[in-house]
PDB file of N, CA and C in Angstrom:
ATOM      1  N   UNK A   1      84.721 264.098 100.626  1.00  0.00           N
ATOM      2  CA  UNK A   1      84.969 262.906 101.399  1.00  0.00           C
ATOM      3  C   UNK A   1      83.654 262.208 101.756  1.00  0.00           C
ATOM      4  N   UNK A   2      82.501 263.144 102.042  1.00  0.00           N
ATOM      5  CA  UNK A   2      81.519 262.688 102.649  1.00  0.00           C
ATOM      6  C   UNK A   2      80.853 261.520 101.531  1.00  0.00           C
ATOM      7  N   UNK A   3      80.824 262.375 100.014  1.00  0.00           N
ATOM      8  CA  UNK A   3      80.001 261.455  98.592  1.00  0.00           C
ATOM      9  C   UNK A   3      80.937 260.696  98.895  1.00  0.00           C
ATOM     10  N   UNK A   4      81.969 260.435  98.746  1.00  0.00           N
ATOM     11  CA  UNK A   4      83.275 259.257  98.310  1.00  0.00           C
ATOM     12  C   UNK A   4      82.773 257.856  99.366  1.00  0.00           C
ATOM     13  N   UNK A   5      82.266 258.066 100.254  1.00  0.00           N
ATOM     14  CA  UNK A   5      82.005 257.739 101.585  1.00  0.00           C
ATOM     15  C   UNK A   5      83.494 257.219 102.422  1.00  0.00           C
ATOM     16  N   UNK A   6      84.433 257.745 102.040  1.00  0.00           N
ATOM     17  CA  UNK A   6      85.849 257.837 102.786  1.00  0.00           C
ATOM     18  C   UNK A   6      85.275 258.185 104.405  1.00  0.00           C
ATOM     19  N   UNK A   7      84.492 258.877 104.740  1.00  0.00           N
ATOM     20  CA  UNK A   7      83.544 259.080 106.058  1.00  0.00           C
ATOM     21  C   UNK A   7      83.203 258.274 106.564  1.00  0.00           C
ATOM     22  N   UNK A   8      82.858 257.296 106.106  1.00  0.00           N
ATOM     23  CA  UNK A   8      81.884 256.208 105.947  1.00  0.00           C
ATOM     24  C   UNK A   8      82.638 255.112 106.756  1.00  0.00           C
ATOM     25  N   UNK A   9      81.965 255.159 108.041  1.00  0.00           N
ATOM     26  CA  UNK A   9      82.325 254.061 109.371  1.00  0.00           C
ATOM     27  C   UNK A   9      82.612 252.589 108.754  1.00  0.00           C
ATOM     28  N   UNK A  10      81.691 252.572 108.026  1.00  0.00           N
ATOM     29  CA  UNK A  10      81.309 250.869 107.350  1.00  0.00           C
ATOM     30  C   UNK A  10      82.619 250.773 106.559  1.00  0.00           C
ATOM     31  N   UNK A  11      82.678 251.911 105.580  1.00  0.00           N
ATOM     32  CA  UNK A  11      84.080 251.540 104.517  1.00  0.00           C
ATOM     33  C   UNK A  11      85.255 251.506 105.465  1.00  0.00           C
ATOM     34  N   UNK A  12      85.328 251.958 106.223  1.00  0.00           N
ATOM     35  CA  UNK A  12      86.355 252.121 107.362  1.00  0.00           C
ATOM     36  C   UNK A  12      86.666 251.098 107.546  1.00  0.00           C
ATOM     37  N   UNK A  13      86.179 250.144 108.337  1.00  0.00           N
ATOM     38  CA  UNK A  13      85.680 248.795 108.703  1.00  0.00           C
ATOM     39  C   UNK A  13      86.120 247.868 108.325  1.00  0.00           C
ATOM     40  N   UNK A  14      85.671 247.924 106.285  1.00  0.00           N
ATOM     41  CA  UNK A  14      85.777 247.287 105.702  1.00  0.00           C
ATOM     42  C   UNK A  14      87.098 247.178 104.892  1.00  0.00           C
ATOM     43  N   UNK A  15      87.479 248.573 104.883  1.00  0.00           N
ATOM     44  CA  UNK A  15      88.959 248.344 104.602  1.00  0.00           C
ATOM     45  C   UNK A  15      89.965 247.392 105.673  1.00  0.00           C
ATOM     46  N   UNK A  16      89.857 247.631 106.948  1.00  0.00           N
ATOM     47  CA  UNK A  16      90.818 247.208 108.090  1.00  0.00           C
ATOM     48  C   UNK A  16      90.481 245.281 108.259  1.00  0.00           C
ATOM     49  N   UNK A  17      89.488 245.113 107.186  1.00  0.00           N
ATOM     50  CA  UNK A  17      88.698 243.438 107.193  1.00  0.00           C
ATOM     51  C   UNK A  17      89.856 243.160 105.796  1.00  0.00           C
ATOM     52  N   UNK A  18      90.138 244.082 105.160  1.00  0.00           N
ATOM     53  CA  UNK A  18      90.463 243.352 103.769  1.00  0.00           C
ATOM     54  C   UNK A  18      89.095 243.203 102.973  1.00  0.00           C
ATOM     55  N   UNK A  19      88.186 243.811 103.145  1.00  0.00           N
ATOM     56  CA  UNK A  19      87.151 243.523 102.217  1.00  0.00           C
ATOM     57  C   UNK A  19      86.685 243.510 101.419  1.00  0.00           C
ATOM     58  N   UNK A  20      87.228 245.158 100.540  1.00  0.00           N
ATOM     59  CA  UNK A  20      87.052 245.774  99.673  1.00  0.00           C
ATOM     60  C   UNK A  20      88.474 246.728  99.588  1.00  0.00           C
ATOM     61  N   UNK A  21      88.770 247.098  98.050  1.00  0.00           N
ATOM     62  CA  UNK A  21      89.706 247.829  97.859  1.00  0.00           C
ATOM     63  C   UNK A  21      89.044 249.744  97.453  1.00  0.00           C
ATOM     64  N   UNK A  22      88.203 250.264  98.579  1.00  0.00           N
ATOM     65  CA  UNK A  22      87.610 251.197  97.911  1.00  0.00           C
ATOM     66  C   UNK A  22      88.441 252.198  98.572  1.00  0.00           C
ATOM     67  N   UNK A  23      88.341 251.746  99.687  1.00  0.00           N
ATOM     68  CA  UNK A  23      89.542 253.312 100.733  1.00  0.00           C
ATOM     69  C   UNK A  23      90.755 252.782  99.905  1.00  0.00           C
ATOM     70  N   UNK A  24      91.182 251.644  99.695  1.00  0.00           N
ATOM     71  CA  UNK A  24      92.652 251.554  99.579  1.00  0.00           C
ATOM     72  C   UNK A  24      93.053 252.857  98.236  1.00  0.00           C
ATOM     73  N   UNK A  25      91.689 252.371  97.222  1.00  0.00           N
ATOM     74  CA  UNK A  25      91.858 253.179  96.023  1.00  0.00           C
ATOM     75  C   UNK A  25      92.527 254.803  96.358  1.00  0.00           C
ATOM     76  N   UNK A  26      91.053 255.452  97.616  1.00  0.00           N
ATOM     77  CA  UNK A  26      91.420 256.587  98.084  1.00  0.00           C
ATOM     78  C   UNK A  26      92.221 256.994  98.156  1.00  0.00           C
ATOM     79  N   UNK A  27      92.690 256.257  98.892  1.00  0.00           N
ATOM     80  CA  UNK A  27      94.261 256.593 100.032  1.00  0.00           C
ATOM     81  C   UNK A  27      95.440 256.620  98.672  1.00  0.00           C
ATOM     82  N   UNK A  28      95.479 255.198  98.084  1.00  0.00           N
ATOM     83  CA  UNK A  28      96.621 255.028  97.301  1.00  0.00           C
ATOM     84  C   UNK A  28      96.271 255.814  96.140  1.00  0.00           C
ATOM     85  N   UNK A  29      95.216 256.870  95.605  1.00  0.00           N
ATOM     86  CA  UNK A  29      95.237 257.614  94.107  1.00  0.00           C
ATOM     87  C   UNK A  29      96.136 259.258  95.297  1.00  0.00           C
ATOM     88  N   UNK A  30      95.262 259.051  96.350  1.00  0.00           N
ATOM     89  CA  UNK A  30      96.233 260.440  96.967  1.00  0.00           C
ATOM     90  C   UNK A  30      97.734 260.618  97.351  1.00  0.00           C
ATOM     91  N   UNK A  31      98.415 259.211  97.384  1.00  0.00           N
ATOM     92  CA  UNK A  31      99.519 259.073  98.463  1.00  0.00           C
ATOM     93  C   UNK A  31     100.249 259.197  96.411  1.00  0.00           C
ATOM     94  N   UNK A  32      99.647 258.611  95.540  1.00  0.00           N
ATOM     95  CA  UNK A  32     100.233 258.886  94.308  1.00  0.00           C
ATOM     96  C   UNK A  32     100.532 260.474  93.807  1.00  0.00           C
ATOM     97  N   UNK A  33      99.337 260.970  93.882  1.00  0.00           N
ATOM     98  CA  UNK A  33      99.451 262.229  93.416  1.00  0.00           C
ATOM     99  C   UNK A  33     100.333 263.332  94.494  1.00  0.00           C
ATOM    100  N   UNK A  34      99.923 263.116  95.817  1.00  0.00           N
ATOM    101  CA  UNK A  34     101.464 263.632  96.659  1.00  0.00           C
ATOM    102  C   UNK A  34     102.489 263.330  96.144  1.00  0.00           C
ATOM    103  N   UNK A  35     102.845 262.428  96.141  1.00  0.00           N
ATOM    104  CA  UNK A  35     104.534 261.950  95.576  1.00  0.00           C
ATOM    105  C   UNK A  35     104.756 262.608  94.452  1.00  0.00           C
ATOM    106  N   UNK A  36     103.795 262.640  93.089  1.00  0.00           N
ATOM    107  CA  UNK A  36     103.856 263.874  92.120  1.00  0.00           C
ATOM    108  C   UNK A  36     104.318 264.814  92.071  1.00  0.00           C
ATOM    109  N   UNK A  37     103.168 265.510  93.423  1.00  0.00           N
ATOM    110  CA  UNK A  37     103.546 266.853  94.015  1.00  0.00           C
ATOM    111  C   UNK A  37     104.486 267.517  94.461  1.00  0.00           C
ATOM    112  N   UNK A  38     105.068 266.562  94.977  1.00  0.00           N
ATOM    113  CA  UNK A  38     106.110 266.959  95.883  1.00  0.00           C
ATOM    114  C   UNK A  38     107.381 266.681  94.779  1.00  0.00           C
ATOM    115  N   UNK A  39     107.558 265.978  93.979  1.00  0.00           N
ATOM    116  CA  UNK A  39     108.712 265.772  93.381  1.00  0.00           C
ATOM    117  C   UNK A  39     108.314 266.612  92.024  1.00  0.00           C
ATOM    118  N   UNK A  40     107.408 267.403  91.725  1.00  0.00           N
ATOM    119  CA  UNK A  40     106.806 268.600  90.639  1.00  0.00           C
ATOM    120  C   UNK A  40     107.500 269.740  91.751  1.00  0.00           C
ATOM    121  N   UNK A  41     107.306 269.996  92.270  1.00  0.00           N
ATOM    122  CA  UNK A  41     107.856 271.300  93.062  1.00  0.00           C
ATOM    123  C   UNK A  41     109.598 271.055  93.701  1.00  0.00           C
ATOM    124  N   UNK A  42     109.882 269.818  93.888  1.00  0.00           N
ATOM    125  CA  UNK A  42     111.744 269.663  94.398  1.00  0.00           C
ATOM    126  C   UNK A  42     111.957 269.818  92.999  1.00  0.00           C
ATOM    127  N   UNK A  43     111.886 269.100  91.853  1.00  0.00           N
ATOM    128  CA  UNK A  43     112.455 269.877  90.362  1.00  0.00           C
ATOM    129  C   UNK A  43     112.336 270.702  90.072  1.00  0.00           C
ATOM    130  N   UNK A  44     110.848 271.786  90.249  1.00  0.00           N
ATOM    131  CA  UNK A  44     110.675 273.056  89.195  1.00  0.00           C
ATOM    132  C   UNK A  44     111.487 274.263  89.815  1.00  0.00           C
ATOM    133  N   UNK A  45     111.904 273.839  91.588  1.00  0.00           N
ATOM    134  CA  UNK A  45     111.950 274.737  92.454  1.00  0.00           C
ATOM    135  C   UNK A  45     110.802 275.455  92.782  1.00  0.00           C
ATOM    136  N   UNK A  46     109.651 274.952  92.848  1.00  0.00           N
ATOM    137  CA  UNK A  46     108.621 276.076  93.021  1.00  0.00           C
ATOM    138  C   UNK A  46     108.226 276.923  94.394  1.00  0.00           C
ATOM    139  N   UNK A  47     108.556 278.197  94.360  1.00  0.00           N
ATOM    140  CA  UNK A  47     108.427 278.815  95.663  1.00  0.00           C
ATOM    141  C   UNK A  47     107.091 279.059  95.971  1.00  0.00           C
ATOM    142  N   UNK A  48     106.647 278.944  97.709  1.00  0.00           N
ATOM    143  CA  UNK A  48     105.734 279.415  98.556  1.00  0.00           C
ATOM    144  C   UNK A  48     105.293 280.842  98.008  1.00  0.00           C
ATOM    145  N   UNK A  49     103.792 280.624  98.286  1.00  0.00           N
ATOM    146  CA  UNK A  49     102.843 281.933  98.030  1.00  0.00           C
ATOM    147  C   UNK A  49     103.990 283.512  98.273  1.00  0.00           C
ATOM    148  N   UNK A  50     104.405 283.343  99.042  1.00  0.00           N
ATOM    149  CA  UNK A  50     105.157 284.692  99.327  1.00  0.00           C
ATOM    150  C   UNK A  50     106.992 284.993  98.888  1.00  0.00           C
ATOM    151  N   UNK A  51     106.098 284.203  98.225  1.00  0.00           N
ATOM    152  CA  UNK A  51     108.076 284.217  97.175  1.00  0.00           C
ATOM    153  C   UNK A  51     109.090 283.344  97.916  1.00  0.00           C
ATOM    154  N   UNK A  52     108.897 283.025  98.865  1.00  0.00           N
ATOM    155  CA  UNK A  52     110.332 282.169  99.698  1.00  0.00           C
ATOM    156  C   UNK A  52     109.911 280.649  99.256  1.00  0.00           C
ATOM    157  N   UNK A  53     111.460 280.663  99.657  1.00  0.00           N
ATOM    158  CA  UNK A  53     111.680 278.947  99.115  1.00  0.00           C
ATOM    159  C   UNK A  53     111.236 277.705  99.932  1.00  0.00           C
ATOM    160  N   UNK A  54     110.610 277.057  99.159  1.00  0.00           N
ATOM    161  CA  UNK A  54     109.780 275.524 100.230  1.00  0.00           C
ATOM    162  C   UNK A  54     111.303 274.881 101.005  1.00  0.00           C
ATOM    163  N   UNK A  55     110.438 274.178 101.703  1.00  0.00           N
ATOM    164  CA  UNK A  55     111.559 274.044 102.881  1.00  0.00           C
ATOM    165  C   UNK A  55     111.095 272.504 103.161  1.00  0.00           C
ATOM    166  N   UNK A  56     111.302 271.633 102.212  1.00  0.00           N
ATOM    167  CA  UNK A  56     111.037 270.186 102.065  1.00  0.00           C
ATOM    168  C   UNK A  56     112.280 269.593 102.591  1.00  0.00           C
ATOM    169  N   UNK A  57     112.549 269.256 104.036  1.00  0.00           N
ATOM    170  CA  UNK A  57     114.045 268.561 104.040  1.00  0.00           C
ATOM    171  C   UNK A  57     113.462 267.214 104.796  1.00  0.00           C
ATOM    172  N   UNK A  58     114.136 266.044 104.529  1.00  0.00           N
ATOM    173  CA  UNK A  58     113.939 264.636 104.826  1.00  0.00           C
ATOM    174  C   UNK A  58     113.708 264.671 106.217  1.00  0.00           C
ATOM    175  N   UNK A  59     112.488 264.038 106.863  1.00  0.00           N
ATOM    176  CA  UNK A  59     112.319 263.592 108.128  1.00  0.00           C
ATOM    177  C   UNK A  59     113.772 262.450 108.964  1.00  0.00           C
ATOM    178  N   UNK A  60     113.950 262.518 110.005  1.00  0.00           N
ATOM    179  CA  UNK A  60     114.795 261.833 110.716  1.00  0.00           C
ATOM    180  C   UNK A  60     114.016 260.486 110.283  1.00  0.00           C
ATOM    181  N   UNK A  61     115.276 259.471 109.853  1.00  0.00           N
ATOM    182  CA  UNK A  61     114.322 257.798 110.322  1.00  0.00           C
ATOM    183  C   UNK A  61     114.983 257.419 111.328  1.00  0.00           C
ATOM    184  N   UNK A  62     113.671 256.561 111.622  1.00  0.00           N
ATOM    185  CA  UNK A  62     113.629 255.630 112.900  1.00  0.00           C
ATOM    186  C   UNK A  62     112.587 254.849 112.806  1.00  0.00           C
ATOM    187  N   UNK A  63     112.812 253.754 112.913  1.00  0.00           N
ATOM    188  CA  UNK A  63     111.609 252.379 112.695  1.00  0.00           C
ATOM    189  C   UNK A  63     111.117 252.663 113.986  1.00  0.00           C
ATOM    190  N   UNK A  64     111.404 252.854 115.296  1.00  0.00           N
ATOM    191  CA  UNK A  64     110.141 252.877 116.867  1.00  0.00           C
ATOM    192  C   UNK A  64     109.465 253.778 116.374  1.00  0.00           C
ATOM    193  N   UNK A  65     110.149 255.191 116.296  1.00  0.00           N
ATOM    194  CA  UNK A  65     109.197 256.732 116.078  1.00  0.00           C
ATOM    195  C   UNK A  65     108.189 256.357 115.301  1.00  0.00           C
ATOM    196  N   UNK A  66     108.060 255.743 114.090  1.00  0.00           N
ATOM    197  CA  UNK A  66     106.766 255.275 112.655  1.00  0.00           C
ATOM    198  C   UNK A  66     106.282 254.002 112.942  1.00  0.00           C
ATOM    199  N   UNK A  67     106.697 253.020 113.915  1.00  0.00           N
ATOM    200  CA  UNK A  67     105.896 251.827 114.665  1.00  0.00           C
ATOM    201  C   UNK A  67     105.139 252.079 115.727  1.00  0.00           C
ATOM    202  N   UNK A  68     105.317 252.837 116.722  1.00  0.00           N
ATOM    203  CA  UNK A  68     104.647 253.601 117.619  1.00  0.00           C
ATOM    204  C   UNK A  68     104.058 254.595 117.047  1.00  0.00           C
ATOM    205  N   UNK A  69     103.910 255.347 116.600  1.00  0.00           N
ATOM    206  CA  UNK A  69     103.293 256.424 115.852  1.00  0.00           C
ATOM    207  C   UNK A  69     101.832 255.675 115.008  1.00  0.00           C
ATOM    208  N   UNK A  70     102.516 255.058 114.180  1.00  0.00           N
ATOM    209  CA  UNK A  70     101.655 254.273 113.388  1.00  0.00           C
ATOM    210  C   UNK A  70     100.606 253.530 114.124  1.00  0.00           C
ATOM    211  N   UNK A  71     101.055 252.556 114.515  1.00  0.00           N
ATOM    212  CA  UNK A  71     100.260 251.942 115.897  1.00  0.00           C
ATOM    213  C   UNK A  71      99.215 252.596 116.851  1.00  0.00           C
ATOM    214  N   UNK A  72      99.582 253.970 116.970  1.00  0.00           N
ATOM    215  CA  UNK A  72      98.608 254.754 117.999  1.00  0.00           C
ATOM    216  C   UNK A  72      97.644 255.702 117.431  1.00  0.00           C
ATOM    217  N   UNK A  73      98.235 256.009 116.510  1.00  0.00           N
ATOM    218  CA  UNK A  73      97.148 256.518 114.916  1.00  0.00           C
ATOM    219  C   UNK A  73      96.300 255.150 114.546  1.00  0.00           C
ATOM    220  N   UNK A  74      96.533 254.013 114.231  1.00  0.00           N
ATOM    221  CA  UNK A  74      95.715 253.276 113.426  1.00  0.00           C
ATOM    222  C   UNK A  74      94.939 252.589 114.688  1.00  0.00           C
ATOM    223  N   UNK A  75      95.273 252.934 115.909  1.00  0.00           N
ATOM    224  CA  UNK A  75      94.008 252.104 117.512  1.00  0.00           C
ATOM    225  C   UNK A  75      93.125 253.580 117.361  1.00  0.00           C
ATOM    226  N   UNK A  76      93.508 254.735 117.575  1.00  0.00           N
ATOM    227  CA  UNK A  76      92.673 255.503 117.397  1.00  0.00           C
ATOM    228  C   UNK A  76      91.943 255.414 116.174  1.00  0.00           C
ATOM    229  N   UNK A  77      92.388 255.544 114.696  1.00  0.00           N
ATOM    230  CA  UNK A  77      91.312 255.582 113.417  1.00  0.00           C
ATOM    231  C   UNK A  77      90.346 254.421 113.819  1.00  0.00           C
ATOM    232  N   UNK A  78      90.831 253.171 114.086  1.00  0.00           N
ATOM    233  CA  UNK A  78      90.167 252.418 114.494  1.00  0.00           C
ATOM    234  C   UNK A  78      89.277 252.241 115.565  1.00  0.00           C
ATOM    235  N   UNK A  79      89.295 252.936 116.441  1.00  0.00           N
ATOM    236  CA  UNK A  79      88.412 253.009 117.572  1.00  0.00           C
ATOM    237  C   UNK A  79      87.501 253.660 117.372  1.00  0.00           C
ATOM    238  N   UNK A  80      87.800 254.737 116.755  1.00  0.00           N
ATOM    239  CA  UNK A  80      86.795 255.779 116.881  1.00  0.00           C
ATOM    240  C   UNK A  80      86.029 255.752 114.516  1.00  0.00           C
ATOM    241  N   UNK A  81      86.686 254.777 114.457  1.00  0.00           N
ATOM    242  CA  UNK A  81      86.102 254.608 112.670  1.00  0.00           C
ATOM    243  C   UNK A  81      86.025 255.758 111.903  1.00  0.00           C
ATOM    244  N   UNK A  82      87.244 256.813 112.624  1.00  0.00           N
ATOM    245  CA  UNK A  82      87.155 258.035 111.418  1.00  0.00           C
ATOM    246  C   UNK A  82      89.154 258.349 112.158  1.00  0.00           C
ATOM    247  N   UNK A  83      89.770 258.903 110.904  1.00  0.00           N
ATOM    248  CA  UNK A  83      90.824 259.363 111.241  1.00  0.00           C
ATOM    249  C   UNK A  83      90.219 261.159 111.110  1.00  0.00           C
ATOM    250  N   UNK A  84      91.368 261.922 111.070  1.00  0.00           N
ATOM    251  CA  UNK A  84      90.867 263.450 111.685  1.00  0.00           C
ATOM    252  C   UNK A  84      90.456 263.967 109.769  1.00  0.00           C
ATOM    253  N   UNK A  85      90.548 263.930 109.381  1.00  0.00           N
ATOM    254  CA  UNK A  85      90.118 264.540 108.355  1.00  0.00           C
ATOM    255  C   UNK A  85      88.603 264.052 108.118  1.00  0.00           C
ATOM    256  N   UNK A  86      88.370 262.813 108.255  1.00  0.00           N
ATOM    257  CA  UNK A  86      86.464 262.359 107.576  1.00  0.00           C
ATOM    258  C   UNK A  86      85.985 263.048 108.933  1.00  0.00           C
ATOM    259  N   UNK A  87      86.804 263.092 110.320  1.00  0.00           N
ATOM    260  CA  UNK A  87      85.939 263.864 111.705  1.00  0.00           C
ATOM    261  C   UNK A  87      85.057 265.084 111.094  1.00  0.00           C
ATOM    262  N   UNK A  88      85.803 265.867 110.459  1.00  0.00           N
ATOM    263  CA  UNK A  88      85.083 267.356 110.842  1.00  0.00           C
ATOM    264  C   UNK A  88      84.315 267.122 109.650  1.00  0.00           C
ATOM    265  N   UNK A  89      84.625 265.998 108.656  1.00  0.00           N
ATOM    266  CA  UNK A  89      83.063 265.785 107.533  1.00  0.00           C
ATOM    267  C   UNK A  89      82.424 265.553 108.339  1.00  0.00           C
ATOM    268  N   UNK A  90      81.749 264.460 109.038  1.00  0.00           N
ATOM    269  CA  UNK A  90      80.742 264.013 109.644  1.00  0.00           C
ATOM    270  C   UNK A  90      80.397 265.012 110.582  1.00  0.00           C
ATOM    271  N   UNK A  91      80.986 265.727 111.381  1.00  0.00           N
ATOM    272  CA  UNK A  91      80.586 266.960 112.120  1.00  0.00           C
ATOM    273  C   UNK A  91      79.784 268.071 111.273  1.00  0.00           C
ATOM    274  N   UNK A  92      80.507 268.537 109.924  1.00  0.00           N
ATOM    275  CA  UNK A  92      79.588 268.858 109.104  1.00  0.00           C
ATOM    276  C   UNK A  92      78.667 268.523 108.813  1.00  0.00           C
ATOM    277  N   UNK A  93      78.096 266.849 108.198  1.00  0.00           N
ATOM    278  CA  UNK A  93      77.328 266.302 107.885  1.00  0.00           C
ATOM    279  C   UNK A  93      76.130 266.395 109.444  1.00  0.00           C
ATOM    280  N   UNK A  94      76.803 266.851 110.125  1.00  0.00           N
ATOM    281  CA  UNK A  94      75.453 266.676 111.507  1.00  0.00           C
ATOM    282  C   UNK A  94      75.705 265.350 112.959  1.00  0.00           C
ATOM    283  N   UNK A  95      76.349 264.999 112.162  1.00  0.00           N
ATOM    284  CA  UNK A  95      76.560 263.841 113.149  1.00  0.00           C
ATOM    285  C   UNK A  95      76.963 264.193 114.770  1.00  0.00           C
ATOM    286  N   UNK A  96      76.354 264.436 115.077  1.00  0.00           N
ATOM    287  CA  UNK A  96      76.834 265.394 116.752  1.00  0.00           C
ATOM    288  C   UNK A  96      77.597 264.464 117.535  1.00  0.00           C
ATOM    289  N   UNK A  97      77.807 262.770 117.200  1.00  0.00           N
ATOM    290  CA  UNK A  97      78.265 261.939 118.276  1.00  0.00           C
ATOM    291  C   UNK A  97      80.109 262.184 117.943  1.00  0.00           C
ATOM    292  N   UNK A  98      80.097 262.803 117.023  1.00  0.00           N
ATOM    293  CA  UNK A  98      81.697 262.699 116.446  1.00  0.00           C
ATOM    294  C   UNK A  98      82.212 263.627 117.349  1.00  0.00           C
ATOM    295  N   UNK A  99      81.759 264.659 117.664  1.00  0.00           N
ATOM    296  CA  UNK A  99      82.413 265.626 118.280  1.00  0.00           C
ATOM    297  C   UNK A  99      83.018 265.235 119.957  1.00  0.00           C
ATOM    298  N   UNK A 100      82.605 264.150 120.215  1.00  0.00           N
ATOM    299  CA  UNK A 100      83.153 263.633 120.885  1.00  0.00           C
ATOM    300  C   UNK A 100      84.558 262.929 120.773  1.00  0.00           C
ATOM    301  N   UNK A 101      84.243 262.651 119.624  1.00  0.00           N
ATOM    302  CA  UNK A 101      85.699 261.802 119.514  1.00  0.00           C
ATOM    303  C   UNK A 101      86.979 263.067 119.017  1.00  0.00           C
ATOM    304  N   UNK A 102      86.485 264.447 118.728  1.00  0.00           N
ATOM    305  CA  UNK A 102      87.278 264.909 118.308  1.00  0.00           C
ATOM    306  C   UNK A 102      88.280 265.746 119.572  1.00  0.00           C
ATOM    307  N   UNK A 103      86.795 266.096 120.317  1.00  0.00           N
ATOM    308  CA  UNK A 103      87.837 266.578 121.336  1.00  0.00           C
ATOM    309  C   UNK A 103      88.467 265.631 122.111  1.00  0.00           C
ATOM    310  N   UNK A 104      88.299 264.853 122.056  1.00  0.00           N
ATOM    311  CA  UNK A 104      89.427 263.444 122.323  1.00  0.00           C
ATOM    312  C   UNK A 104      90.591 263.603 121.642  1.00  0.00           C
ATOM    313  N   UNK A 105      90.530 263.507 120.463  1.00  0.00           N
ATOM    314  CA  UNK A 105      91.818 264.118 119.352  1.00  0.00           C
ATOM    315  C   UNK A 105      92.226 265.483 119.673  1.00  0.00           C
ATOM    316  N   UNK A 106      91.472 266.471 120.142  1.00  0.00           N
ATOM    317  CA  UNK A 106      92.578 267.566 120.590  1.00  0.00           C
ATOM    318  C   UNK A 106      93.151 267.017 121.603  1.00  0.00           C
ATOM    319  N   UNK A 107      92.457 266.872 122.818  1.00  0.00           N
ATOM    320  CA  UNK A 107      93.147 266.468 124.356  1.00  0.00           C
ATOM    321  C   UNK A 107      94.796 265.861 124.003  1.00  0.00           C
ATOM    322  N   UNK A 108      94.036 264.549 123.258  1.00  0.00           N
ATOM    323  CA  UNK A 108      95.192 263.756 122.805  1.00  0.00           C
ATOM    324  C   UNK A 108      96.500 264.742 122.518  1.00  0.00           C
ATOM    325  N   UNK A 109      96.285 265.519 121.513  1.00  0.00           N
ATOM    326  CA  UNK A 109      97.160 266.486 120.692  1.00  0.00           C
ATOM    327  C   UNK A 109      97.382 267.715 122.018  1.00  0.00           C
ATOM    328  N   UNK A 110      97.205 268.310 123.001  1.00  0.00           N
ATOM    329  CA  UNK A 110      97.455 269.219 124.082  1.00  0.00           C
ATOM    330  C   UNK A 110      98.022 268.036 124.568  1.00  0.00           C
ATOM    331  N   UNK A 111      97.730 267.180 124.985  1.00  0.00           N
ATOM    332  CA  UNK A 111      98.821 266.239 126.221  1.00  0.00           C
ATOM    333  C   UNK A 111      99.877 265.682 125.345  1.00  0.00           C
ATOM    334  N   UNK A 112     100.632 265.402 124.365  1.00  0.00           N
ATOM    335  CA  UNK A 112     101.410 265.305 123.181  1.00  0.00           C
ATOM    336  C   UNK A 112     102.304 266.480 123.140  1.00  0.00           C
ATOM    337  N   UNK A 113     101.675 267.617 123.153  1.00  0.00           N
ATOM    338  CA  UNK A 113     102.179 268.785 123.327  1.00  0.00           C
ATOM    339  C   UNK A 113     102.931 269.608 124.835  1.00  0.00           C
ATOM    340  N   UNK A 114     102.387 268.629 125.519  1.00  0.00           N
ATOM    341  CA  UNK A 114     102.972 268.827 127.287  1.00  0.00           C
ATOM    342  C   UNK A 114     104.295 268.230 127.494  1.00  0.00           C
ATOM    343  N   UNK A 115     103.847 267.034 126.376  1.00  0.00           N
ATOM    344  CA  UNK A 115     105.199 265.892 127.095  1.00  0.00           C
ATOM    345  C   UNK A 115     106.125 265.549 125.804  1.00  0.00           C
ATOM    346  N   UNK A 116     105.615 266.271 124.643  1.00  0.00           N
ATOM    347  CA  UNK A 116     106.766 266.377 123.685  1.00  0.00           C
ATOM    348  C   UNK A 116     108.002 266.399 124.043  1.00  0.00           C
ATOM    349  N   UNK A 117     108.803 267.135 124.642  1.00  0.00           N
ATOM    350  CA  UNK A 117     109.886 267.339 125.151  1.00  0.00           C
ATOM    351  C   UNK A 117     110.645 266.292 125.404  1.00  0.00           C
ATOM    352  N   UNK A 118     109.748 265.489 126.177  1.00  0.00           N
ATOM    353  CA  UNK A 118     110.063 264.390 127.691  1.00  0.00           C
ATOM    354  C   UNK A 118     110.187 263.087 126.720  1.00  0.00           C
ATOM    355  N   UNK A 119     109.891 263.087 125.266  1.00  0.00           N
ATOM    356  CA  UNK A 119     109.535 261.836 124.604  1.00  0.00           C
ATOM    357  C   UNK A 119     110.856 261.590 123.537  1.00  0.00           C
ATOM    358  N   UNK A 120     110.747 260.533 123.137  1.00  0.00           N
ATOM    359  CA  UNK A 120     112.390 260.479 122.383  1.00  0.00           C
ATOM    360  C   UNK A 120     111.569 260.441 120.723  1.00  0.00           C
ATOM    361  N   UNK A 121     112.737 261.432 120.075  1.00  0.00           N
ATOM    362  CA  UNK A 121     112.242 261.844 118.224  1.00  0.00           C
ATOM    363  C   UNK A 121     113.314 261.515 118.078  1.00  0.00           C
TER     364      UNK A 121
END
C-alpha cells in the first residue's frame, strides 16, 4: 500500500477532488477481484481452512444503515486522510502522528460496541 501510495494523504485528497483516477484504479481492480472471489468460492463450494463450510449469507438491506454508515466512514477517511488499512502502513512507515488518529478509530469502535445494542440494524 505504502509503494502504491494508496497511503498517500495527497492521493487521498486527490481522489475525493476528482482529480485523478489512481485510488479509483485501486479500489475498483480490488472491489473486482473480490466479487471474483467470492463468486469462485459460492460455485466451487470451497470450504474454510478447517474443513467447514463458508458461511457467506446476504447482509440485511437498508438504504439509512449504508447512508449513515457510509457517511461516517467517508467524514472520518476524510478527516483524518487515511481509512484503517493505509493507518497501520504509515504507522509502519514511522509516521508517529497517525497513531493518533488510530486510537481515535479504536475509541470510535469500543463506543460502537457499548451502544450497538441501543442502535437500529
Amino acid at each position: 500500500m505504502y509503494k502504491s501510495e494508496a497511503a498517500s494523504w495527497f492521493r487521498i485528497y486527490e481522489m475525493f477532488e476528482f482529480g485523478a483516477f489512481h485510488m479509483y484504479g485501486i479500489i475498483g481492480s480490488a472491489l473486482i477481484i473480490g466479487v471474483l472471489g467470492v463468486q469462485y468460492i459460492k460455485r466451487n463450494n470451497i470450504k474454510a481452512m478447517g474443513g467447514q463450510e463458508m458461511q457467506l449469507k446476504p447482509k440485511d438491506k437498508s438504504i439509512a444503515r449504508y447512508l449513515i454508515g457510509g457517511i461516517i466512514f467517508g467524514l472520518g477517511w476524510a478527516l483524518a486522510g487515511a481509512c484503517p488499512g493505509p493507518m497501520y502502513v504509515l504507522a509502519g512507515a514511522g509516521y508517529i502522528s497517525i497513531l493518533v488518529v488510530i486510537a481515535a478509530a479504536l475509541f470510535g469502535t469500543f463506543v460502537y460496541g457499548l451502544l450497538r445494542n441501543k442502535l437500529p440494524h
